[in-house]
PDB file of N, CA and C in Angstrom:
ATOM      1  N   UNK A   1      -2.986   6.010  14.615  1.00  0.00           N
ATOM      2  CA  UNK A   1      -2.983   6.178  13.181  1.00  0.00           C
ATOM      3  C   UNK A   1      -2.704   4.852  12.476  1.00  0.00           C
ATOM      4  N   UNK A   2      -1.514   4.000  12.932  1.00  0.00           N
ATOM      5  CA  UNK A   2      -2.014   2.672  12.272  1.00  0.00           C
ATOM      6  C   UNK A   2      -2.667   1.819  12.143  1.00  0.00           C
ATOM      7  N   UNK A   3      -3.260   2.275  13.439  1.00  0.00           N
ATOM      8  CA  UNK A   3      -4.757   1.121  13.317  1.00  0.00           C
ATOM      9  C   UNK A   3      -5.881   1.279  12.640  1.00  0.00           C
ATOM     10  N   UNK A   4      -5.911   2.717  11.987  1.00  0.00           N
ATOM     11  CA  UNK A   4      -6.433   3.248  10.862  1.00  0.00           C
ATOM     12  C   UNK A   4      -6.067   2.600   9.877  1.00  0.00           C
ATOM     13  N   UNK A   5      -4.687   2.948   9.240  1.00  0.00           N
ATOM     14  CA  UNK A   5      -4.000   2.336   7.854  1.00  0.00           C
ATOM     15  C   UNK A   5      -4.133   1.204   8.270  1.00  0.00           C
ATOM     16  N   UNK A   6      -4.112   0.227   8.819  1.00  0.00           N
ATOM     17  CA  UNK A   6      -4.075  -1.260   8.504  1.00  0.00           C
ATOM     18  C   UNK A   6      -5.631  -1.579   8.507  1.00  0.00           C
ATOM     19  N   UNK A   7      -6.382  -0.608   9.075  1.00  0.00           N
ATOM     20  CA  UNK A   7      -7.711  -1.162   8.773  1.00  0.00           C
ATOM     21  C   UNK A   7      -8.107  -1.127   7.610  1.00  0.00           C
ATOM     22  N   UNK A   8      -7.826   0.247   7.042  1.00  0.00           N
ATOM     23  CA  UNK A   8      -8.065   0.527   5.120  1.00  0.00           C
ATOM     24  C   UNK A   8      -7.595  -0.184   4.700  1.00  0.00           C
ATOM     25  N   UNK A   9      -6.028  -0.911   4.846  1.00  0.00           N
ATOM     26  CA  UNK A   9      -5.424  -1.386   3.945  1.00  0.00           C
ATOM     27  C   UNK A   9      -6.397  -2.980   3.748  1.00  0.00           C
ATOM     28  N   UNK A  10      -6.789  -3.417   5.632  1.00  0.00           N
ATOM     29  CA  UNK A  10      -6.837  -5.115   5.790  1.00  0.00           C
ATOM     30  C   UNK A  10      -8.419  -4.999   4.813  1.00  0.00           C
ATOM     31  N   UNK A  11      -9.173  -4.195   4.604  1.00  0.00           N
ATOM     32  CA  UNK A  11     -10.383  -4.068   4.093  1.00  0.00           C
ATOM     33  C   UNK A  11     -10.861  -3.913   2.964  1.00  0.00           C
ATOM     34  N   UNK A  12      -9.650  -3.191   2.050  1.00  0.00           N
ATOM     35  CA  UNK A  12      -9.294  -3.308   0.784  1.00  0.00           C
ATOM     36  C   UNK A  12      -8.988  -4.403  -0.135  1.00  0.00           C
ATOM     37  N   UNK A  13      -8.341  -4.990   0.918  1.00  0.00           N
ATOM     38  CA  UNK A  13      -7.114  -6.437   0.018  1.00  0.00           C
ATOM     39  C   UNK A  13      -8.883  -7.813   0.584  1.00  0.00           C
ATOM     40  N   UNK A  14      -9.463  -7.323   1.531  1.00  0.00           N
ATOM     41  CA  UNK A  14     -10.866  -8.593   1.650  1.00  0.00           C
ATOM     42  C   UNK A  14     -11.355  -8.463   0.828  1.00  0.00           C
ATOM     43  N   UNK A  15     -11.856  -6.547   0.647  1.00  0.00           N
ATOM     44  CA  UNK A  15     -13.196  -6.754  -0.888  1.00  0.00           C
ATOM     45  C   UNK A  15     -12.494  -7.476  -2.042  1.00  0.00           C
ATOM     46  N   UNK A  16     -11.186  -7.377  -2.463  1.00  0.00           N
ATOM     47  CA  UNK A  16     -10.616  -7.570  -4.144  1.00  0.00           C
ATOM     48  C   UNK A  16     -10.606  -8.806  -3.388  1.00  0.00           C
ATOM     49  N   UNK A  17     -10.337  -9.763  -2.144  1.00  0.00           N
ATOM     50  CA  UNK A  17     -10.066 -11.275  -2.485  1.00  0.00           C
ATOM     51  C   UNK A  17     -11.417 -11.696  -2.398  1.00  0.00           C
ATOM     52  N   UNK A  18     -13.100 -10.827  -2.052  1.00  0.00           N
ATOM     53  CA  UNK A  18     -13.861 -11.161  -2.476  1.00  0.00           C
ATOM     54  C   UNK A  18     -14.646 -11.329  -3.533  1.00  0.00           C
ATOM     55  N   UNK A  19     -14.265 -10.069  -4.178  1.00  0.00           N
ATOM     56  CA  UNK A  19     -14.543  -9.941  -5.711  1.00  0.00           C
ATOM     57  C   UNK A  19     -14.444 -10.958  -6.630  1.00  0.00           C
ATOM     58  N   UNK A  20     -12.697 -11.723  -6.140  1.00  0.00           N
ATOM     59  CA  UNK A  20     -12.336 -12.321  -6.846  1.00  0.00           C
ATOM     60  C   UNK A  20     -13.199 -13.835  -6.888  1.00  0.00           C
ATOM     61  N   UNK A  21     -13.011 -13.952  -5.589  1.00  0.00           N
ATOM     62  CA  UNK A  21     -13.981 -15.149  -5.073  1.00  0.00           C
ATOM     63  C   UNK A  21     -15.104 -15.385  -5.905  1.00  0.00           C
ATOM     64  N   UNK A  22     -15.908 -14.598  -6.127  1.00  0.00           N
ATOM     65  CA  UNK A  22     -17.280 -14.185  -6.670  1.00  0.00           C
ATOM     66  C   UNK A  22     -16.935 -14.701  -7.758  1.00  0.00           C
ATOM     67  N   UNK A  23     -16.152 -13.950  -8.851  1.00  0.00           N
ATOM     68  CA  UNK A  23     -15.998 -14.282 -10.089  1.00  0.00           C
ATOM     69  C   UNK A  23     -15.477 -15.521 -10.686  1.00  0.00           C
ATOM     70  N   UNK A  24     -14.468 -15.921  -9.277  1.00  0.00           N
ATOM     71  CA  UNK A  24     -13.935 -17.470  -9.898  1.00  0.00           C
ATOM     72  C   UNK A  24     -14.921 -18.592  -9.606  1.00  0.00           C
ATOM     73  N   UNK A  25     -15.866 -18.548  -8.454  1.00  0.00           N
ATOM     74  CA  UNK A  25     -16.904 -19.172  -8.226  1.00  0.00           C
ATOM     75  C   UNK A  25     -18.007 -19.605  -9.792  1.00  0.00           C
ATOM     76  N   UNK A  26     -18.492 -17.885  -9.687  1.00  0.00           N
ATOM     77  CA  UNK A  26     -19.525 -17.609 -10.759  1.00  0.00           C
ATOM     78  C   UNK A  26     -19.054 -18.539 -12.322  1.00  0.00           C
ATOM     79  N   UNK A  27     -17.763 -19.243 -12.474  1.00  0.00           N
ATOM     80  CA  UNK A  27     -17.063 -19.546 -13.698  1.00  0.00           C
ATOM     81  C   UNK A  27     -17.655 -21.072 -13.627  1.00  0.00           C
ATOM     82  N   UNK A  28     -18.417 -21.656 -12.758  1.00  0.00           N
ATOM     83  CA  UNK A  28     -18.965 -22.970 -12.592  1.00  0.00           C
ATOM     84  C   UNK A  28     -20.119 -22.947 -13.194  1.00  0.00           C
ATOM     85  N   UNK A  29     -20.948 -21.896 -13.350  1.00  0.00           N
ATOM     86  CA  UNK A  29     -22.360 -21.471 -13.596  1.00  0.00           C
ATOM     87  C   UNK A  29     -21.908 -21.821 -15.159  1.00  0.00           C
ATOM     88  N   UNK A  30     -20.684 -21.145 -16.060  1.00  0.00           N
ATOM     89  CA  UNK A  30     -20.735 -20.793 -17.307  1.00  0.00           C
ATOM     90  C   UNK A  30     -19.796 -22.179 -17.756  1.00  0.00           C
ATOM     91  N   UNK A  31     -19.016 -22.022 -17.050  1.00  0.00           N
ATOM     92  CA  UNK A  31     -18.219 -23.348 -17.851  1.00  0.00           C
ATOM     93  C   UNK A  31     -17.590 -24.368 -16.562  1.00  0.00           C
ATOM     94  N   UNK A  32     -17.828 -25.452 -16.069  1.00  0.00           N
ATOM     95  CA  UNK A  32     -17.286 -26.285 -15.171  1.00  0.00           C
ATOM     96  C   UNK A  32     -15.605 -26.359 -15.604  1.00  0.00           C
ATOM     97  N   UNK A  33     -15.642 -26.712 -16.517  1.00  0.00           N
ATOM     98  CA  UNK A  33     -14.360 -26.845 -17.096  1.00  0.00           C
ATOM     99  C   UNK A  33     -13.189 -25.747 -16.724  1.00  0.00           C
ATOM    100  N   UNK A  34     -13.639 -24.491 -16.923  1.00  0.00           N
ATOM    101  CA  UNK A  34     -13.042 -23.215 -16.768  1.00  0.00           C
ATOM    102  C   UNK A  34     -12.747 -22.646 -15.794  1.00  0.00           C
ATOM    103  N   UNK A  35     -13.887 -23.548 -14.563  1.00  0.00           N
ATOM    104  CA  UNK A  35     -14.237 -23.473 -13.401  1.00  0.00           C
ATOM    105  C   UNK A  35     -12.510 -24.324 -12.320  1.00  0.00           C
ATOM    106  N   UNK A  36     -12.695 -25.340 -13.235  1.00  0.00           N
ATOM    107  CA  UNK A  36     -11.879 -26.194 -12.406  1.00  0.00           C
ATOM    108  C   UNK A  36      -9.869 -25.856 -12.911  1.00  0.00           C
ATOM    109  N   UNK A  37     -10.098 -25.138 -14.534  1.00  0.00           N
ATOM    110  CA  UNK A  37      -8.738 -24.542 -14.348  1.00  0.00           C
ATOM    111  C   UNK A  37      -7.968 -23.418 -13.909  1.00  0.00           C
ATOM    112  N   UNK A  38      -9.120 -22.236 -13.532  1.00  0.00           N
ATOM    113  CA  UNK A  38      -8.729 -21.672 -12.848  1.00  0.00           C
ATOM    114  C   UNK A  38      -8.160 -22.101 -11.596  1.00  0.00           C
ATOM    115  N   UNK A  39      -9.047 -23.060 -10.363  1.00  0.00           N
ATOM    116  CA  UNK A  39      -9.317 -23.449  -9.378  1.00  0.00           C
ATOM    117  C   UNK A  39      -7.844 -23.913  -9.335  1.00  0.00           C
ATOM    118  N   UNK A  40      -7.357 -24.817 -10.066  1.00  0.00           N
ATOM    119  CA  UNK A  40      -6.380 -25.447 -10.167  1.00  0.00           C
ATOM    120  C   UNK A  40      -4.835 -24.225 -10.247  1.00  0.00           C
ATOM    121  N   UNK A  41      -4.952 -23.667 -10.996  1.00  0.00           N
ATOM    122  CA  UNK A  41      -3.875 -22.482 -10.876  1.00  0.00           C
ATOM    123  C   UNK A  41      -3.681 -22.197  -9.524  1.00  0.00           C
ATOM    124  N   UNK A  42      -4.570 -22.229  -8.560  1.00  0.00           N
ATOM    125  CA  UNK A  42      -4.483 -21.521  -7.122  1.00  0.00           C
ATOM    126  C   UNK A  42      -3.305 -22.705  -6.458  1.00  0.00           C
ATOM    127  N   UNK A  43      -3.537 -23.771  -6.857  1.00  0.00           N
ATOM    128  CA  UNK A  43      -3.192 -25.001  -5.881  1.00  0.00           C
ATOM    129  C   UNK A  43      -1.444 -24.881  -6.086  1.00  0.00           C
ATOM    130  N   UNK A  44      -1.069 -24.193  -5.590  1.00  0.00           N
ATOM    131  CA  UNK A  44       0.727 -23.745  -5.842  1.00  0.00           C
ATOM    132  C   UNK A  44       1.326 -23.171  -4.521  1.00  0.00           C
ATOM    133  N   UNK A  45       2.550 -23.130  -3.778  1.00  0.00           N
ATOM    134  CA  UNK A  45       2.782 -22.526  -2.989  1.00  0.00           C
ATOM    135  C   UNK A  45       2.734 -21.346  -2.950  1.00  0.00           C
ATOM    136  N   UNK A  46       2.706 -20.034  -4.061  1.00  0.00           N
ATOM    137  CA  UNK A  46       2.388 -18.964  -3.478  1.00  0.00           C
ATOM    138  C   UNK A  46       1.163 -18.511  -2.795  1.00  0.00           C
ATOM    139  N   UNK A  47       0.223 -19.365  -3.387  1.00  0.00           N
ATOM    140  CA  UNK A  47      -1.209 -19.160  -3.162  1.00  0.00           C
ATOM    141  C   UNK A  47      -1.168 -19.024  -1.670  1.00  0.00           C
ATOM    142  N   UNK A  48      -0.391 -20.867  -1.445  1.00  0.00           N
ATOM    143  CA  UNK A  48      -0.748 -20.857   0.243  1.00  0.00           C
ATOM    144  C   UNK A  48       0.048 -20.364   0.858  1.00  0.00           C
ATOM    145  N   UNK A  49       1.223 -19.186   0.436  1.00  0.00           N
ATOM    146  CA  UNK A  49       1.473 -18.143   1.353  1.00  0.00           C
ATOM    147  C   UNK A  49       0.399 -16.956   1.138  1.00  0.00           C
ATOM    148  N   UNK A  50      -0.394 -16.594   0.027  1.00  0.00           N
ATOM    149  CA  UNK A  50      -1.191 -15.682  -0.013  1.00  0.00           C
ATOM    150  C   UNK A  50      -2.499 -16.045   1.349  1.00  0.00           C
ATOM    151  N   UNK A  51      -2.743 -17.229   1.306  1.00  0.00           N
ATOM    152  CA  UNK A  51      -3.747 -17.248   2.308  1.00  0.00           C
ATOM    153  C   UNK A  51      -3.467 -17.022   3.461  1.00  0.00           C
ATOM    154  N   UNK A  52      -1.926 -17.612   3.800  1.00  0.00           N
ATOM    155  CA  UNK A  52      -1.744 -16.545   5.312  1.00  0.00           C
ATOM    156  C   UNK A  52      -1.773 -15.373   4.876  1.00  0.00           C
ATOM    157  N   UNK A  53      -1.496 -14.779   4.255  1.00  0.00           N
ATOM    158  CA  UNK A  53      -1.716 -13.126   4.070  1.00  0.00           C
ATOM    159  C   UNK A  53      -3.172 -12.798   4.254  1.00  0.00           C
ATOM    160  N   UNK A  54      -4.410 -13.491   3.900  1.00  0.00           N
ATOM    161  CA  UNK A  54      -5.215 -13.470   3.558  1.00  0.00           C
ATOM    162  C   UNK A  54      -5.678 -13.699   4.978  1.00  0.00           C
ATOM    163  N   UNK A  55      -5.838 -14.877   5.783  1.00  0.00           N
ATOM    164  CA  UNK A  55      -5.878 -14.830   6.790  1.00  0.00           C
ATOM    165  C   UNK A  55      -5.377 -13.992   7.598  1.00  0.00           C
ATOM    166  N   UNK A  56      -4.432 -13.522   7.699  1.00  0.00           N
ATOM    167  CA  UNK A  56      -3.657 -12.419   8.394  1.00  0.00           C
ATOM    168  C   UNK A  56      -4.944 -10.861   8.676  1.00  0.00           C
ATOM    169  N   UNK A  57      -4.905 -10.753   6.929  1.00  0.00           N
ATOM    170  CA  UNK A  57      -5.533  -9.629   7.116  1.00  0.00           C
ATOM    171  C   UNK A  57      -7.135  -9.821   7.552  1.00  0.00           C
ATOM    172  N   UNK A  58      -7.439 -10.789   7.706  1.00  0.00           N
ATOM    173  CA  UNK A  58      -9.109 -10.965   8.089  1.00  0.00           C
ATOM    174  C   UNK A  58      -9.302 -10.835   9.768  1.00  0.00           C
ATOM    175  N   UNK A  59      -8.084 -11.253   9.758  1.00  0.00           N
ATOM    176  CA  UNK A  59      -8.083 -11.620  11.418  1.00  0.00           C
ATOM    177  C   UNK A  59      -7.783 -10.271  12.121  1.00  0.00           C
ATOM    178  N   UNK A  60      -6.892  -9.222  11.566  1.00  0.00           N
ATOM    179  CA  UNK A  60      -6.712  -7.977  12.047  1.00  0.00           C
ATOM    180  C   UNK A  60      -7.792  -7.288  12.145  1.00  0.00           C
ATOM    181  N   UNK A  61      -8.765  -7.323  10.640  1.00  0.00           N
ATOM    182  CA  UNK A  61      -9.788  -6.611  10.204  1.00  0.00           C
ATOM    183  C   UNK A  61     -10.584  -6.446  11.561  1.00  0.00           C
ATOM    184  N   UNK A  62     -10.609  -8.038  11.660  1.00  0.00           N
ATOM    185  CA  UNK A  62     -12.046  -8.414  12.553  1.00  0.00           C
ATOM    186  C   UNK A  62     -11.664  -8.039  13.928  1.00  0.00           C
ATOM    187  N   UNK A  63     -10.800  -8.255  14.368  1.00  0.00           N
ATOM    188  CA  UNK A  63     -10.563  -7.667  15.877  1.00  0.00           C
ATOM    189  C   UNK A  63     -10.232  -5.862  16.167  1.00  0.00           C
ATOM    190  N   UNK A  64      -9.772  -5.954  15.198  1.00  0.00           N
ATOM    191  CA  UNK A  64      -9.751  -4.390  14.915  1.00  0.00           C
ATOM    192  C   UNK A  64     -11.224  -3.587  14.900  1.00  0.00           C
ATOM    193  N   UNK A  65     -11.592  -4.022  13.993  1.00  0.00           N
ATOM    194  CA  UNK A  65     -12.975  -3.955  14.262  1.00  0.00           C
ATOM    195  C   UNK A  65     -13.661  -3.921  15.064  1.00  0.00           C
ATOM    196  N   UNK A  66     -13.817  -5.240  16.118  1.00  0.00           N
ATOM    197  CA  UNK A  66     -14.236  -5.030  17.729  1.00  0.00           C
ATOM    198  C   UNK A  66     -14.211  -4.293  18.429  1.00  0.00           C
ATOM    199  N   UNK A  67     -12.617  -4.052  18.271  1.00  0.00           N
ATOM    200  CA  UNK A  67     -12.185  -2.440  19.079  1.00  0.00           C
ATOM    201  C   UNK A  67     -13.053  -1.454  18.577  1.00  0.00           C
ATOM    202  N   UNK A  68     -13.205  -1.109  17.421  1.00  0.00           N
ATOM    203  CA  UNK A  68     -13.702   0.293  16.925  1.00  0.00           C
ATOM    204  C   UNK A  68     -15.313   0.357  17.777  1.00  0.00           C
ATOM    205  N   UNK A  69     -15.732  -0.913  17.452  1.00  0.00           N
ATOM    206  CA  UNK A  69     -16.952  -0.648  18.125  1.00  0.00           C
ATOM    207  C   UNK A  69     -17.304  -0.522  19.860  1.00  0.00           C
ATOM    208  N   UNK A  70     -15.946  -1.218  20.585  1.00  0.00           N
ATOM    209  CA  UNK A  70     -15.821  -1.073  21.820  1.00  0.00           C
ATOM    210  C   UNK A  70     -15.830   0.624  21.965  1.00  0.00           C
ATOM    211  N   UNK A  71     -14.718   1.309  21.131  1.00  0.00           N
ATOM    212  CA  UNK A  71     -14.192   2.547  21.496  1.00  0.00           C
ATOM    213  C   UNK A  71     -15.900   3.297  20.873  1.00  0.00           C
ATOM    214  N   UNK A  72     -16.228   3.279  19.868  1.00  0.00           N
ATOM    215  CA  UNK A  72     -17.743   3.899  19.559  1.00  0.00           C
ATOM    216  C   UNK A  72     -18.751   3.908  20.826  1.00  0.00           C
ATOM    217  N   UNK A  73     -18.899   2.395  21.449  1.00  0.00           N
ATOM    218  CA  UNK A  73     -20.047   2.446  22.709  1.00  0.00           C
ATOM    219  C   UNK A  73     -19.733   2.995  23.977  1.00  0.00           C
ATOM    220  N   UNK A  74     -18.240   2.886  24.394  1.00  0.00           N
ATOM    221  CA  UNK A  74     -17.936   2.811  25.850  1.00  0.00           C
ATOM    222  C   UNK A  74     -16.980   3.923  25.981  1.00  0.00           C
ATOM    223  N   UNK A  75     -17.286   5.135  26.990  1.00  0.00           N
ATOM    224  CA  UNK A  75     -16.321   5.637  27.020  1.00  0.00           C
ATOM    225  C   UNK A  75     -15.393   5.289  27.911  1.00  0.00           C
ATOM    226  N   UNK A  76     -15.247   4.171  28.063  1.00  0.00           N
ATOM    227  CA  UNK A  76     -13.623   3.657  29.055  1.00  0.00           C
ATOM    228  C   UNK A  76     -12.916   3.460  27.772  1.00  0.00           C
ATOM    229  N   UNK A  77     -13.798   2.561  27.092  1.00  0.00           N
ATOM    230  CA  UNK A  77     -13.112   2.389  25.296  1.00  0.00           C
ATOM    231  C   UNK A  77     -11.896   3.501  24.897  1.00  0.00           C
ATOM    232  N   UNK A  78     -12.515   4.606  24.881  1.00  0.00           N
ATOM    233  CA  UNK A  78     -11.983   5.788  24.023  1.00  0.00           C
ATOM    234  C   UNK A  78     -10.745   6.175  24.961  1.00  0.00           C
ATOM    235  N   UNK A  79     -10.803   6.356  26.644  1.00  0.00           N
ATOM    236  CA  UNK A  79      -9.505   6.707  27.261  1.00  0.00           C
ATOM    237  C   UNK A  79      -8.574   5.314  26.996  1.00  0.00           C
ATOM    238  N   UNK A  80      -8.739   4.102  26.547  1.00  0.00           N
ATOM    239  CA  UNK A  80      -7.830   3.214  26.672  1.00  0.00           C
ATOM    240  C   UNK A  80      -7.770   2.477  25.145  1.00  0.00           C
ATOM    241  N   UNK A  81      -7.853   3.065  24.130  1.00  0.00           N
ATOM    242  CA  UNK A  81      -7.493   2.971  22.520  1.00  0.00           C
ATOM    243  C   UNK A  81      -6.289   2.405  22.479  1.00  0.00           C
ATOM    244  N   UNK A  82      -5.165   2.833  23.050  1.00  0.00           N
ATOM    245  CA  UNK A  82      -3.998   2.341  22.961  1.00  0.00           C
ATOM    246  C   UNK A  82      -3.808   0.989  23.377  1.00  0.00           C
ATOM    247  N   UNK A  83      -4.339   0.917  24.550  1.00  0.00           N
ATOM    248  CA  UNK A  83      -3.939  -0.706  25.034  1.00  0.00           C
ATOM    249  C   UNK A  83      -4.953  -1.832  24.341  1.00  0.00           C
ATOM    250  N   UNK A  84      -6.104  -1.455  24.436  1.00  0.00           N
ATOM    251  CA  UNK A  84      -6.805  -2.165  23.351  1.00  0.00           C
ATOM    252  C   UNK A  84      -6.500  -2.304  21.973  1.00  0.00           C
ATOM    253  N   UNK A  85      -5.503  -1.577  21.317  1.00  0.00           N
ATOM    254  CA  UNK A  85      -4.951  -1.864  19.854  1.00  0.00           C
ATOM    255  C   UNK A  85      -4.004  -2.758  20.494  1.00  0.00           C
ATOM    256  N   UNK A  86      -3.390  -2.508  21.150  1.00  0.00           N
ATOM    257  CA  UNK A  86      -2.041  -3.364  21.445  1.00  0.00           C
ATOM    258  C   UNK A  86      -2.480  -4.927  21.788  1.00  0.00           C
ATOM    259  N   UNK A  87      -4.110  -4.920  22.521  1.00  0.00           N
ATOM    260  CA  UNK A  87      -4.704  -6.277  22.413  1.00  0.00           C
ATOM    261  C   UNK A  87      -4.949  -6.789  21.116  1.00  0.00           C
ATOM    262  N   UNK A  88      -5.509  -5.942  20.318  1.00  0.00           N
ATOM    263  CA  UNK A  88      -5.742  -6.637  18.541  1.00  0.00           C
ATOM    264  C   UNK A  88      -4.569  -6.909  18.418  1.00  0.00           C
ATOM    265  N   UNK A  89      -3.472  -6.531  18.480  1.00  0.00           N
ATOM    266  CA  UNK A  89      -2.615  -6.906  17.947  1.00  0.00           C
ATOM    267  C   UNK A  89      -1.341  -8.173  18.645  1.00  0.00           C
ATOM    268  N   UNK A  90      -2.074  -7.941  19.775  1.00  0.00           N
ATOM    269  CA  UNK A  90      -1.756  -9.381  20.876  1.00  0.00           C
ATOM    270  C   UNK A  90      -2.461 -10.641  20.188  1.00  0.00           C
ATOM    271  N   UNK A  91      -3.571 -10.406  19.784  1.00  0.00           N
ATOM    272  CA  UNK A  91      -4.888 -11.574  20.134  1.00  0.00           C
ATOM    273  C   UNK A  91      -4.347 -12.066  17.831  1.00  0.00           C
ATOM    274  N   UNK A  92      -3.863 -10.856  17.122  1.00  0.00           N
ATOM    275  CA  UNK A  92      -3.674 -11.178  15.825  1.00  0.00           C
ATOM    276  C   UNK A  92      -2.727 -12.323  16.105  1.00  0.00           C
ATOM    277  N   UNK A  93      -1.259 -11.861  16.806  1.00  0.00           N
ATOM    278  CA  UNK A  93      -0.285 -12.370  16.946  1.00  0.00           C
ATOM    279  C   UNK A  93      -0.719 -14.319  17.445  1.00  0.00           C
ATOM    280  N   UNK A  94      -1.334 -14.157  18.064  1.00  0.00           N
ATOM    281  CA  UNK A  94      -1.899 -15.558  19.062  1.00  0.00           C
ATOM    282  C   UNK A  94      -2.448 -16.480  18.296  1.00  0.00           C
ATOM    283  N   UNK A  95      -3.448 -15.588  17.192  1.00  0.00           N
ATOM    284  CA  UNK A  95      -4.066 -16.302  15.974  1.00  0.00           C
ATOM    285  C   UNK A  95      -2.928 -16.936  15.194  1.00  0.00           C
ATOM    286  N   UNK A  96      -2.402 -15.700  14.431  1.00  0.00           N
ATOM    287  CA  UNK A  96      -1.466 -16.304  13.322  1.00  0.00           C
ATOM    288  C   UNK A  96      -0.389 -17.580  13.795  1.00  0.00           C
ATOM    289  N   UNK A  97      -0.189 -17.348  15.066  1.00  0.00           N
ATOM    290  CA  UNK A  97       0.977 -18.179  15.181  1.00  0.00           C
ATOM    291  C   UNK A  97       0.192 -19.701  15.410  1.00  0.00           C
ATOM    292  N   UNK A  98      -0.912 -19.690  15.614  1.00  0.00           N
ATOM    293  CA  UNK A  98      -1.850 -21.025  16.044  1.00  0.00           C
ATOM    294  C   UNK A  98      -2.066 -21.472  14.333  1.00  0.00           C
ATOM    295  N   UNK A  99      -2.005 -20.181  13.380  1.00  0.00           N
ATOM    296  CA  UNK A  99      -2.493 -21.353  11.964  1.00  0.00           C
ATOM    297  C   UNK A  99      -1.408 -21.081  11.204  1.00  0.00           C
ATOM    298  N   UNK A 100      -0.571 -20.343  11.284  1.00  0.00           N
ATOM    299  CA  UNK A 100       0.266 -20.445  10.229  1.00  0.00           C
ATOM    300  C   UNK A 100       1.367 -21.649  10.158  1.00  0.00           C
ATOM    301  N   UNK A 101       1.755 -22.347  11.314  1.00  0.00           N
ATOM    302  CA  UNK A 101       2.555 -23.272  11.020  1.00  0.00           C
ATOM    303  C   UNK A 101       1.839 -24.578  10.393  1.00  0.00           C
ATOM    304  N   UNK A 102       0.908 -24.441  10.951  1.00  0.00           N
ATOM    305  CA  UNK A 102       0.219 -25.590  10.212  1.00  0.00           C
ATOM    306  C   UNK A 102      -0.208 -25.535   9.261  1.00  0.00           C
ATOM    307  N   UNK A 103      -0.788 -24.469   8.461  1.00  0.00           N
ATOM    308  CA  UNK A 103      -1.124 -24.339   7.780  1.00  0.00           C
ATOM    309  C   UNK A 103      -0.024 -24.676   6.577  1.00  0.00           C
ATOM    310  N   UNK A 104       1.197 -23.738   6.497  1.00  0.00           N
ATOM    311  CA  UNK A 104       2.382 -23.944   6.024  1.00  0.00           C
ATOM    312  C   UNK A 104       2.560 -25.473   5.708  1.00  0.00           C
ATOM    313  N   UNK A 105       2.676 -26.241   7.048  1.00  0.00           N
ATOM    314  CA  UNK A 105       2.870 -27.852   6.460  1.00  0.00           C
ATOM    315  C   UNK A 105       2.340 -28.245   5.815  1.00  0.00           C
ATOM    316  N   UNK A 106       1.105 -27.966   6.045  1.00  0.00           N
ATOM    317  CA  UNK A 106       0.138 -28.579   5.053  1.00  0.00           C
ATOM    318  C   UNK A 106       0.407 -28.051   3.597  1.00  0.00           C
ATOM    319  N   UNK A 107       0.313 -26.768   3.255  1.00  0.00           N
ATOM    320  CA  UNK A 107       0.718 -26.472   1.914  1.00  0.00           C
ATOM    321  C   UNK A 107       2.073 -26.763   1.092  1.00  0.00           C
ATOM    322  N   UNK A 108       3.301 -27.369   2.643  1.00  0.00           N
ATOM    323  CA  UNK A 108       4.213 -27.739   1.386  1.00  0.00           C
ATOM    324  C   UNK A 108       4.395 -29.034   1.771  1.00  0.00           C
ATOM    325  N   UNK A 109       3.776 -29.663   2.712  1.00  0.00           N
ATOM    326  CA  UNK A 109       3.978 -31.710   2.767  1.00  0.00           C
ATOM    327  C   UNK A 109       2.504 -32.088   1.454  1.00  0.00           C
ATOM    328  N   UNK A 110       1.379 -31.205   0.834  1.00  0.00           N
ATOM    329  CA  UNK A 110       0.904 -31.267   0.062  1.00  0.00           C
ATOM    330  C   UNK A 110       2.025 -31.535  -1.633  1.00  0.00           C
ATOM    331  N   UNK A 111       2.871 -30.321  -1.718  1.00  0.00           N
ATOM    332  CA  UNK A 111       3.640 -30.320  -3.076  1.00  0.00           C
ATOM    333  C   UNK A 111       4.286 -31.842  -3.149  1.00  0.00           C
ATOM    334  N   UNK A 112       4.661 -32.656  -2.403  1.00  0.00           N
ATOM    335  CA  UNK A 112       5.793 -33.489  -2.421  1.00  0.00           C
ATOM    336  C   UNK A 112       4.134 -34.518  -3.077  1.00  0.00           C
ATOM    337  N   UNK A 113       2.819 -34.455  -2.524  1.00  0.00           N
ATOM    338  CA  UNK A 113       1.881 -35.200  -3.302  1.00  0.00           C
ATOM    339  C   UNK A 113       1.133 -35.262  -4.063  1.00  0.00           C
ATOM    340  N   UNK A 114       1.576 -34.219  -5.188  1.00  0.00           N
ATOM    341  CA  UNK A 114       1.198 -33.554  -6.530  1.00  0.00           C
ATOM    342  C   UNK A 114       0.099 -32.285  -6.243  1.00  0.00           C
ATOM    343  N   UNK A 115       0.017 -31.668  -5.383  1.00  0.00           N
ATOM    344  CA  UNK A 115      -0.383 -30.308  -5.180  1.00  0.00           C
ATOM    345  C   UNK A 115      -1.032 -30.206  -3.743  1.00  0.00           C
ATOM    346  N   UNK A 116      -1.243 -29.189  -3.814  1.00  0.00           N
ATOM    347  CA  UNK A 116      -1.994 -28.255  -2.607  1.00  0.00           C
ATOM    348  C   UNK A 116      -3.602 -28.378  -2.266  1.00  0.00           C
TER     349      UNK A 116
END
């Protein structure tokens, strides 16, 4: 069941950070200017904790995902659901910990040189 809810949830929070994408993009077409102060609002440390979030949830999505389609084709898939979530969630863990520290430095040895 949670690999359900975190799939709705990780799939939800992609479309709205794509949506958003779209629209802050599309603001170059109408005004460059408008374009670049939005752009600029992002460049702050919450942002670049939002992108590990952001990353976080892409990376669940997508392996999660794998699984679903493993467990859809194969029926070894379907008797072993459990240990294969417990791999998404091995293989999430392996990810995040490979970008989030760095990532992190980078977003706050950035602030000390007038932004992100």
């Amino acid at each position: 069941m949670w690999s359900w809810v975190l799939h709705r949830i990780t799939g939800i929070a992609i479309f709205f950070f794509l949506l958003v994408h779209v629209l802050d993009t599309a603001l170059i077409r109408v005004s460059p200017e408008a374009y670049d102060a939005v752009i600029g609002t992002y460049k702050n440390p919450i942002m670049g904790v939002g992108e590990v979030a952001l990353v976080g949830a892409v990376a669940y999505h997508a392996y999660n995902g794998l699984r679903i389609i493993l467990v859809d084709m194969f029926t070894w898939a379907t008797r072993m659901q459990r240990q294969l979530w417990w791999g998404v969630l091995g293989l999430w863990v392996v990810t995040m910990l490979a970008f989030v520290p760095r990532h992190l430095i980078n977003v706050f040895s950035e602030l000390g040189q007038g932004g992100h």
